[in-house]
PDB file of N, CA and C in Angstrom:
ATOM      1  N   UNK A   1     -24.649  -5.799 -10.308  1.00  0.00           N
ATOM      2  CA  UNK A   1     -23.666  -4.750 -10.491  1.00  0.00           C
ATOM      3  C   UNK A   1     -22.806  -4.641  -9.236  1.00  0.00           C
ATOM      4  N   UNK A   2     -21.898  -4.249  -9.436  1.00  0.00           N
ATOM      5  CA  UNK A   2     -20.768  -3.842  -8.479  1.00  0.00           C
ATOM      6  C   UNK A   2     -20.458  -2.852  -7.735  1.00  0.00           C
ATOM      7  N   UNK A   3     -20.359  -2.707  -6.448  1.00  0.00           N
ATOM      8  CA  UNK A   3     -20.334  -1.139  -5.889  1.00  0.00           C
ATOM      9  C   UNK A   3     -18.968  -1.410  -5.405  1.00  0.00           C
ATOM     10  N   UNK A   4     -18.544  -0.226  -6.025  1.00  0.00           N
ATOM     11  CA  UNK A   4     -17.084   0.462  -5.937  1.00  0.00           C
ATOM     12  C   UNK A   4     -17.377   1.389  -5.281  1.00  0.00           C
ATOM     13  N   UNK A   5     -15.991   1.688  -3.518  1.00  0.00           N
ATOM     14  CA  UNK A   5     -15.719   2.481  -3.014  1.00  0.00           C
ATOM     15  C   UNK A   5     -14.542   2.605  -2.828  1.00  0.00           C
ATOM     16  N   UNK A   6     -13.951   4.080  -3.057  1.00  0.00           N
ATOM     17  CA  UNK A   6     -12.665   4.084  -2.772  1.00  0.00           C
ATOM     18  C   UNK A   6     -12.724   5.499  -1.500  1.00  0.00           C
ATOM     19  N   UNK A   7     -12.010   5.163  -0.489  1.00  0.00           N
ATOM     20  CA  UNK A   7     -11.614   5.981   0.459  1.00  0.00           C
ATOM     21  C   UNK A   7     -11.030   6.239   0.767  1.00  0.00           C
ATOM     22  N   UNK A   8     -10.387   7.462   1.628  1.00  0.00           N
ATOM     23  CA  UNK A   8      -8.854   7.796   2.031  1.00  0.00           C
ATOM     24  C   UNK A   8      -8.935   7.014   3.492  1.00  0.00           C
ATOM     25  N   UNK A   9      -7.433   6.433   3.504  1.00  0.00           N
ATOM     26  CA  UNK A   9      -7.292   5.287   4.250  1.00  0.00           C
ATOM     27  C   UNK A   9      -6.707   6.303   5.775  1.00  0.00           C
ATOM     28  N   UNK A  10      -6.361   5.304   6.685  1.00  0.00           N
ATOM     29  CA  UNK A  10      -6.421   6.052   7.748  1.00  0.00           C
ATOM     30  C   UNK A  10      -5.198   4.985   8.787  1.00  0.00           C
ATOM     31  N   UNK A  11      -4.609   5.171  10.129  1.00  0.00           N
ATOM     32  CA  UNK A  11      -3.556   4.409  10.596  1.00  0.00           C
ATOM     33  C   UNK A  11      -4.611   2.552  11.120  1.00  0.00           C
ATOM     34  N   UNK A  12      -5.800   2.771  10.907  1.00  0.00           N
ATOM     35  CA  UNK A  12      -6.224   1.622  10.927  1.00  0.00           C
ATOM     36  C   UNK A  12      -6.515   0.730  10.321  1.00  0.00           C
ATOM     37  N   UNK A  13      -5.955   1.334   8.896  1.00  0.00           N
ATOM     38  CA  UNK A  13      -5.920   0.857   7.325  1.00  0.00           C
ATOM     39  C   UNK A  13      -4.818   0.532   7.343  1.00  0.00           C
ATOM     40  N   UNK A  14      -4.024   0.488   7.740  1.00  0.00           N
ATOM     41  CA  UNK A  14      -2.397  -0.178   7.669  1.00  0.00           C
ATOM     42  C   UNK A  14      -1.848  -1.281   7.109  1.00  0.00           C
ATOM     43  N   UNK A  15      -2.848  -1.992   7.956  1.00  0.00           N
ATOM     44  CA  UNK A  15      -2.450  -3.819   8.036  1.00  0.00           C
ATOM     45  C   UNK A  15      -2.888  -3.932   6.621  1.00  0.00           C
ATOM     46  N   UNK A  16      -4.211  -3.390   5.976  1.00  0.00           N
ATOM     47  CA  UNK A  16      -4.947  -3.519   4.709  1.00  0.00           C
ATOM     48  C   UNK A  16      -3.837  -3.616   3.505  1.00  0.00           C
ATOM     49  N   UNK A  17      -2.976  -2.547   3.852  1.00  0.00           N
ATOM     50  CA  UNK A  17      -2.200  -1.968   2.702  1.00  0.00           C
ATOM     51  C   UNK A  17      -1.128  -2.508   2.844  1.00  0.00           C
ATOM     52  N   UNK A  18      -0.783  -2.981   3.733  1.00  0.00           N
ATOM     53  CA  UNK A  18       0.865  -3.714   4.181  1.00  0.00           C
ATOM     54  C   UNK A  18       0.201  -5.460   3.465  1.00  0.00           C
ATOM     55  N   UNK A  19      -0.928  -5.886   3.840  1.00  0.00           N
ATOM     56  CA  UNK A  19      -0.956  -7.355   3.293  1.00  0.00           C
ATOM     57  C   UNK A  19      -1.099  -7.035   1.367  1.00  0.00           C
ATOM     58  N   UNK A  20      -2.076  -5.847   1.249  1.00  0.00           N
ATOM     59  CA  UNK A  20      -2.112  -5.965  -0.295  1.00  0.00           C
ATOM     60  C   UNK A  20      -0.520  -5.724  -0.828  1.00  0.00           C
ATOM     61  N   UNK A  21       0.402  -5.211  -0.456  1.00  0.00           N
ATOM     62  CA  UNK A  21       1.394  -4.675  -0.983  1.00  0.00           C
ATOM     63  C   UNK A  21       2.030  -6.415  -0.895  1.00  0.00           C
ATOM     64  N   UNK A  22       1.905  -7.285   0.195  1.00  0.00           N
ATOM     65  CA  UNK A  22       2.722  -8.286  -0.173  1.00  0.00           C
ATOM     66  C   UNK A  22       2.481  -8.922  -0.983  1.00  0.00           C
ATOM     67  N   UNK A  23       1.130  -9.434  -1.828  1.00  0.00           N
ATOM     68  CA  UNK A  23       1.069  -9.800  -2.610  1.00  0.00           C
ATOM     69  C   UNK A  23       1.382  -8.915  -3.979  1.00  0.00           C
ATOM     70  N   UNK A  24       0.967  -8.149  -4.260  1.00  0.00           N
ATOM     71  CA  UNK A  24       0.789  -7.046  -5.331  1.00  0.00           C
ATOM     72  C   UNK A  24       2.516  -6.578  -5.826  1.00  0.00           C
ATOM     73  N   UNK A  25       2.721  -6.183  -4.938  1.00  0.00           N
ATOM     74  CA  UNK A  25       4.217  -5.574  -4.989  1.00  0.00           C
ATOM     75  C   UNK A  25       5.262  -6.713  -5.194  1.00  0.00           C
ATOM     76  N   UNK A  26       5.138  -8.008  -4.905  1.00  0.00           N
ATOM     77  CA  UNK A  26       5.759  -9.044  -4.934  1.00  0.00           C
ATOM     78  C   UNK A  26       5.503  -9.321  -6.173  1.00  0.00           C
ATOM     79  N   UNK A  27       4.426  -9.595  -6.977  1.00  0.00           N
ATOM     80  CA  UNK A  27       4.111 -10.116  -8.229  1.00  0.00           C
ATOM     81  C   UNK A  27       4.798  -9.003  -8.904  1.00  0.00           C
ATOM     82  N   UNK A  28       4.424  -8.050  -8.866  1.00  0.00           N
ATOM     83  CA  UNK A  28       4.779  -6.937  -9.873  1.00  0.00           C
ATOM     84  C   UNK A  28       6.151  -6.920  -9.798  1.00  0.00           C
ATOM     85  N   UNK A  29       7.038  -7.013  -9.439  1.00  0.00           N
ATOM     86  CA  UNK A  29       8.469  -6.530  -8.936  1.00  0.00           C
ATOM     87  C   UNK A  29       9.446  -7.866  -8.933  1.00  0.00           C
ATOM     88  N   UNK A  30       9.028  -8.995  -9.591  1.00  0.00           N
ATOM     89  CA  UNK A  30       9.420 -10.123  -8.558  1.00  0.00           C
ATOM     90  C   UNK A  30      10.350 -10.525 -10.054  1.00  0.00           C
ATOM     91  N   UNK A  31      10.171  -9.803 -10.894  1.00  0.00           N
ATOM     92  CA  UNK A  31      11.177 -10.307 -12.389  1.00  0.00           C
ATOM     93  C   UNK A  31      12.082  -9.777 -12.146  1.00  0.00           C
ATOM     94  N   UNK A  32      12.160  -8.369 -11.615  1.00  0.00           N
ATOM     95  CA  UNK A  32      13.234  -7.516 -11.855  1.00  0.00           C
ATOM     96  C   UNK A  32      14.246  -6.721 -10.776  1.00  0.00           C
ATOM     97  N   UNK A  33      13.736  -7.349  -9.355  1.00  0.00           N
ATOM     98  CA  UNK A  33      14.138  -7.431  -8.091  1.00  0.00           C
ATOM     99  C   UNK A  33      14.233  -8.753  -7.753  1.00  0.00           C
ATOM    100  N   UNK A  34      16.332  -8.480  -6.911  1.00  0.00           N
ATOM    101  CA  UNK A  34      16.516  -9.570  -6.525  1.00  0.00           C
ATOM    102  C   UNK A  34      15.865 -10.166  -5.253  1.00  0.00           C
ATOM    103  N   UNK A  35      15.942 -11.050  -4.392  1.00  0.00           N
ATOM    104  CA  UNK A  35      15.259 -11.067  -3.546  1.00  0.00           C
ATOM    105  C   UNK A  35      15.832 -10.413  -2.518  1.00  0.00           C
ATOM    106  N   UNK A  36      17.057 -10.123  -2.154  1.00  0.00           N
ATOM    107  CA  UNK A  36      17.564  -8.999  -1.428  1.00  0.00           C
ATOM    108  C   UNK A  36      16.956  -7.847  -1.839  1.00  0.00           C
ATOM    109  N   UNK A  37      16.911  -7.359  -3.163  1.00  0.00           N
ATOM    110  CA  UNK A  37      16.075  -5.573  -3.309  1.00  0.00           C
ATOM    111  C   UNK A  37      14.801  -6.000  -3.045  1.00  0.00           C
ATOM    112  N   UNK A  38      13.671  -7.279  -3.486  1.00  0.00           N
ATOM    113  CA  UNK A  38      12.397  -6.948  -2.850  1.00  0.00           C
ATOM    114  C   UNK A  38      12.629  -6.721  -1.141  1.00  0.00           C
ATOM    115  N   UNK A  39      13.067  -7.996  -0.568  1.00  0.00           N
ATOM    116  CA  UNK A  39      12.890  -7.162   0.899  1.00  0.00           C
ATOM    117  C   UNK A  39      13.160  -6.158   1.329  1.00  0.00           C
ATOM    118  N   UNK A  40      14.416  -5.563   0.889  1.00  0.00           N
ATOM    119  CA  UNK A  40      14.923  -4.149   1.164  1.00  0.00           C
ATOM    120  C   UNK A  40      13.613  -3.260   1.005  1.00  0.00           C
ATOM    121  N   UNK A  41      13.232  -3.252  -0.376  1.00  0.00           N
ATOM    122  CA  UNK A  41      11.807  -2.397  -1.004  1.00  0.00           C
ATOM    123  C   UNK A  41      10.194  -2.741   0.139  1.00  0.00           C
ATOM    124  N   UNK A  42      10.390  -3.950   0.461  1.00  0.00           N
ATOM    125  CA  UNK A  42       9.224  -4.115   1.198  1.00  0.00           C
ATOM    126  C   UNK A  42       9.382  -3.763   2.679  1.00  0.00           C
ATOM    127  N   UNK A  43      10.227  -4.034   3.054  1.00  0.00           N
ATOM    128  CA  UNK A  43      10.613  -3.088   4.466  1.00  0.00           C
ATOM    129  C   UNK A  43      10.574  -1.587   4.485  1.00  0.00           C
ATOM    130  N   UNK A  44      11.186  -0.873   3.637  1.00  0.00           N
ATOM    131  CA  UNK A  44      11.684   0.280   3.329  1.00  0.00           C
ATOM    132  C   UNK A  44       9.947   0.961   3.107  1.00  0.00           C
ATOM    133  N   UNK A  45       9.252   0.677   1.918  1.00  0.00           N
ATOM    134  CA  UNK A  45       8.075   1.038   1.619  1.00  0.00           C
ATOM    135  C   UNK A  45       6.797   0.602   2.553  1.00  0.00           C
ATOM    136  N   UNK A  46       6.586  -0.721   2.956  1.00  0.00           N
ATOM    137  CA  UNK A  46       5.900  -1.467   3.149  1.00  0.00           C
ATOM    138  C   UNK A  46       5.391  -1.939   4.711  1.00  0.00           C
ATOM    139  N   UNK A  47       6.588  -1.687   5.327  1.00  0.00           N
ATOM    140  CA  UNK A  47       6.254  -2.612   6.802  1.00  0.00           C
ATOM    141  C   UNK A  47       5.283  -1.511   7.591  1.00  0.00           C
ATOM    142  N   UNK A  48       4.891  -1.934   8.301  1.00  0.00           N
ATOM    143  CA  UNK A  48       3.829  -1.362   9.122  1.00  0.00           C
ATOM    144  C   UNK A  48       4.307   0.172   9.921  1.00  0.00           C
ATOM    145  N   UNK A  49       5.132  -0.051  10.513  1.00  0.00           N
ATOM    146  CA  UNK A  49       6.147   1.065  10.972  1.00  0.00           C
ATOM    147  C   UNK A  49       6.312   2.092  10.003  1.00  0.00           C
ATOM    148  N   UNK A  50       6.826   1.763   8.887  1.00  0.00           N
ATOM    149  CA  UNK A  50       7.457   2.850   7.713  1.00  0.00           C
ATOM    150  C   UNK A  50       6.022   3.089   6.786  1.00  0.00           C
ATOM    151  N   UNK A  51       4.867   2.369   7.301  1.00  0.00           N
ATOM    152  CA  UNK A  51       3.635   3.066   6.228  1.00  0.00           C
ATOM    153  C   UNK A  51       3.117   4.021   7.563  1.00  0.00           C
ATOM    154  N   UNK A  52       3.165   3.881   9.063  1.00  0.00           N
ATOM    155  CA  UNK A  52       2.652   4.983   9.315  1.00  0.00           C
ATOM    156  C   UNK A  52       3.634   6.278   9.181  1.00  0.00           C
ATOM    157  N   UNK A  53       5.081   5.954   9.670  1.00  0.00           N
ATOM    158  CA  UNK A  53       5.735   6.876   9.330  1.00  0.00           C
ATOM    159  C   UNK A  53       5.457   8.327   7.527  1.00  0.00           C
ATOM    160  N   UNK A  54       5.319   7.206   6.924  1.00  0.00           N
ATOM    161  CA  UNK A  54       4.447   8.102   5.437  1.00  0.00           C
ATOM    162  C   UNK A  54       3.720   8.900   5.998  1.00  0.00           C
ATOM    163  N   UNK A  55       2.427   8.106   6.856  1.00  0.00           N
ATOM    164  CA  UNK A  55       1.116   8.745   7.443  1.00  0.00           C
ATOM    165  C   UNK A  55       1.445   9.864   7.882  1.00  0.00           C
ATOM    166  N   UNK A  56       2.469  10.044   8.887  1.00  0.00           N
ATOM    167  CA  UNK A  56       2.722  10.940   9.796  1.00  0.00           C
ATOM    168  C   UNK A  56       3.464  12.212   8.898  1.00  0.00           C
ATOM    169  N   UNK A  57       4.389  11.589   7.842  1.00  0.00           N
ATOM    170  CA  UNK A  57       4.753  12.808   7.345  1.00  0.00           C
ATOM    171  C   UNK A  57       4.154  13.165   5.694  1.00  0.00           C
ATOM    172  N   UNK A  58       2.813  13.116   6.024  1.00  0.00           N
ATOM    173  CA  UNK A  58       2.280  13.717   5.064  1.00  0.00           C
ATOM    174  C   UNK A  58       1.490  12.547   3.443  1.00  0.00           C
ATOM    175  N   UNK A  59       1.864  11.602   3.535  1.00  0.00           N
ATOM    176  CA  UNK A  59       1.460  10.633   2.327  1.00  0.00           C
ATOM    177  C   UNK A  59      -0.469  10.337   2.644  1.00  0.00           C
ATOM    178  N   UNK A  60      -0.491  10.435   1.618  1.00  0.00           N
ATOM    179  CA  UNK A  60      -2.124   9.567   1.448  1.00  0.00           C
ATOM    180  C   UNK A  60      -2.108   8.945   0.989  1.00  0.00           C
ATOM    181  N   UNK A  61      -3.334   7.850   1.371  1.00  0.00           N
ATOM    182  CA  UNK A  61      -3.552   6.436   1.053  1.00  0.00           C
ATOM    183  C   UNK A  61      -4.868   6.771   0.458  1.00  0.00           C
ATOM    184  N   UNK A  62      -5.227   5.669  -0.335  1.00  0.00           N
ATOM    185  CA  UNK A  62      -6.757   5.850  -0.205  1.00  0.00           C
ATOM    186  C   UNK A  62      -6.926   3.969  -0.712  1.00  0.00           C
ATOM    187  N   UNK A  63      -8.107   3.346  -0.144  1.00  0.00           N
ATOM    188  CA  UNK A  63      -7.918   2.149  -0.587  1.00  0.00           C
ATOM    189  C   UNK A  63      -8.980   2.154  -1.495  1.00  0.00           C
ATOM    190  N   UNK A  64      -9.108   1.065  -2.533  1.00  0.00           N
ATOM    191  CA  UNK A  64     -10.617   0.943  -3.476  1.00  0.00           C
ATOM    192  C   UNK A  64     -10.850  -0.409  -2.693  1.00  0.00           C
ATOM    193  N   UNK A  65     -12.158  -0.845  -2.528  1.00  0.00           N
ATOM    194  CA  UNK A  65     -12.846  -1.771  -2.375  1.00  0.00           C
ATOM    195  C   UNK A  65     -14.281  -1.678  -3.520  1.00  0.00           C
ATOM    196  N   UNK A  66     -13.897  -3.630  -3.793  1.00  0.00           N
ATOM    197  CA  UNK A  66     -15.489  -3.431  -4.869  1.00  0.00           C
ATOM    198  C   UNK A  66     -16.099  -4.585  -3.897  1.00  0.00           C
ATOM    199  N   UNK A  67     -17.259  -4.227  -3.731  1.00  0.00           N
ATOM    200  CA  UNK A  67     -18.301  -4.646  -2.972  1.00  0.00           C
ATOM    201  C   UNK A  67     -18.031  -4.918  -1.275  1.00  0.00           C
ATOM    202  N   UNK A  68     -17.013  -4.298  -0.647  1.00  0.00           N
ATOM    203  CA  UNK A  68     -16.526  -4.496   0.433  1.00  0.00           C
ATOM    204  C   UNK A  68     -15.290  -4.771   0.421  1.00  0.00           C
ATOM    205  N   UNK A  69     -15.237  -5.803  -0.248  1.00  0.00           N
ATOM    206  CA  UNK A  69     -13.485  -6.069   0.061  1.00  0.00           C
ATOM    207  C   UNK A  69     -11.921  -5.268  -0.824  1.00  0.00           C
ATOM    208  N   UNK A  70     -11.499  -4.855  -0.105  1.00  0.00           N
ATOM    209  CA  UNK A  70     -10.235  -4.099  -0.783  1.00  0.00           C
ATOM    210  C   UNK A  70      -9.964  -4.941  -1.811  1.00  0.00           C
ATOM    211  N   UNK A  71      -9.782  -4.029  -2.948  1.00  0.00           N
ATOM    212  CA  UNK A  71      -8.867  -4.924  -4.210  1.00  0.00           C
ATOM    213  C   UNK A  71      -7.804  -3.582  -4.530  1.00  0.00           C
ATOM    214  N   UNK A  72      -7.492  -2.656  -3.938  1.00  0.00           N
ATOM    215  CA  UNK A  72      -6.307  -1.854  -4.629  1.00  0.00           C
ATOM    216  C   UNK A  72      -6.097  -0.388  -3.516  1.00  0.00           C
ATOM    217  N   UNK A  73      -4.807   0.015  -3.885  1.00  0.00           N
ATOM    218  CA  UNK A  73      -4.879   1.077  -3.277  1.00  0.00           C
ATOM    219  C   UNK A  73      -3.723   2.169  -4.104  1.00  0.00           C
ATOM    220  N   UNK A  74      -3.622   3.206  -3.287  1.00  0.00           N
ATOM    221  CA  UNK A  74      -2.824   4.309  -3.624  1.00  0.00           C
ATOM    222  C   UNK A  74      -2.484   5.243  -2.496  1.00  0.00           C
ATOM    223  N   UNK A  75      -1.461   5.735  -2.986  1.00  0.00           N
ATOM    224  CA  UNK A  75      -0.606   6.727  -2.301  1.00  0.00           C
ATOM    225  C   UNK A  75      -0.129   8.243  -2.865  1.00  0.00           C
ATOM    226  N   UNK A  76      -0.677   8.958  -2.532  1.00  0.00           N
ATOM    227  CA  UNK A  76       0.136  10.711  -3.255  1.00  0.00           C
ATOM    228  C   UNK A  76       0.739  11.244  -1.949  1.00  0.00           C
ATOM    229  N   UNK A  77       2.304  12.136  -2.039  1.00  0.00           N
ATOM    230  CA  UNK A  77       2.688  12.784  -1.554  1.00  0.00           C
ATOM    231  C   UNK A  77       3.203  14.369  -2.585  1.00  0.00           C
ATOM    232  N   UNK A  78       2.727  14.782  -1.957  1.00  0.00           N
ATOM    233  CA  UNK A  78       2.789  15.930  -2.372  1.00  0.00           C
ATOM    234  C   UNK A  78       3.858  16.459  -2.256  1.00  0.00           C
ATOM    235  N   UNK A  79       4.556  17.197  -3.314  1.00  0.00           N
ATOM    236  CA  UNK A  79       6.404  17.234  -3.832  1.00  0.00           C
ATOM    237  C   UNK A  79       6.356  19.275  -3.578  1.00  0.00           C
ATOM    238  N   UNK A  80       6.767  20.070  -3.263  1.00  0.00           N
ATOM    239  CA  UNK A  80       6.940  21.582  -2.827  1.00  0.00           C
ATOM    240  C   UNK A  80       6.692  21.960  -1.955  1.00  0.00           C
TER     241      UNK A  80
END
């Protein structure tokens, strides 16, 4: 069986979420973004700088890992 953990991620989780997003976000996005809007989108969302910036103003992460290794993550910011 499989042990699933998911945790709220932290500024040392960064790199985690910046490499899953290049793959992940690239596949997902890669029909319907040109390659000028993915980089724009992956800089803008993605680069290391602009995910702590999130951090700092308020976004959560949380990553899932099954059996240790990250396979996914997420983000809520809270809107009011």
């Amino acid at each position: 069986m499989c042990e699933i953990l998911i945790r709220r991620a932290d500024i040392a989780d960064l790199p985690v979420i910046h490499d899953m997003a290049e793959v992940v976000f690239r596949h997902t996005y890669a029909s319907i973004l040109s390659h000028e809007q993915m980089e724009y989108m992956m800089e803008w969302m993605y680069s290391l700088p602009n995910l702590e910036k999130q951090i700092s103003d308020g976004h959560i992460y949380h990553i899932a890992y099954v059996d240790g290794v990250p396979c996914g993550y997420l983000s809520i910011q809270y809107e009011g």
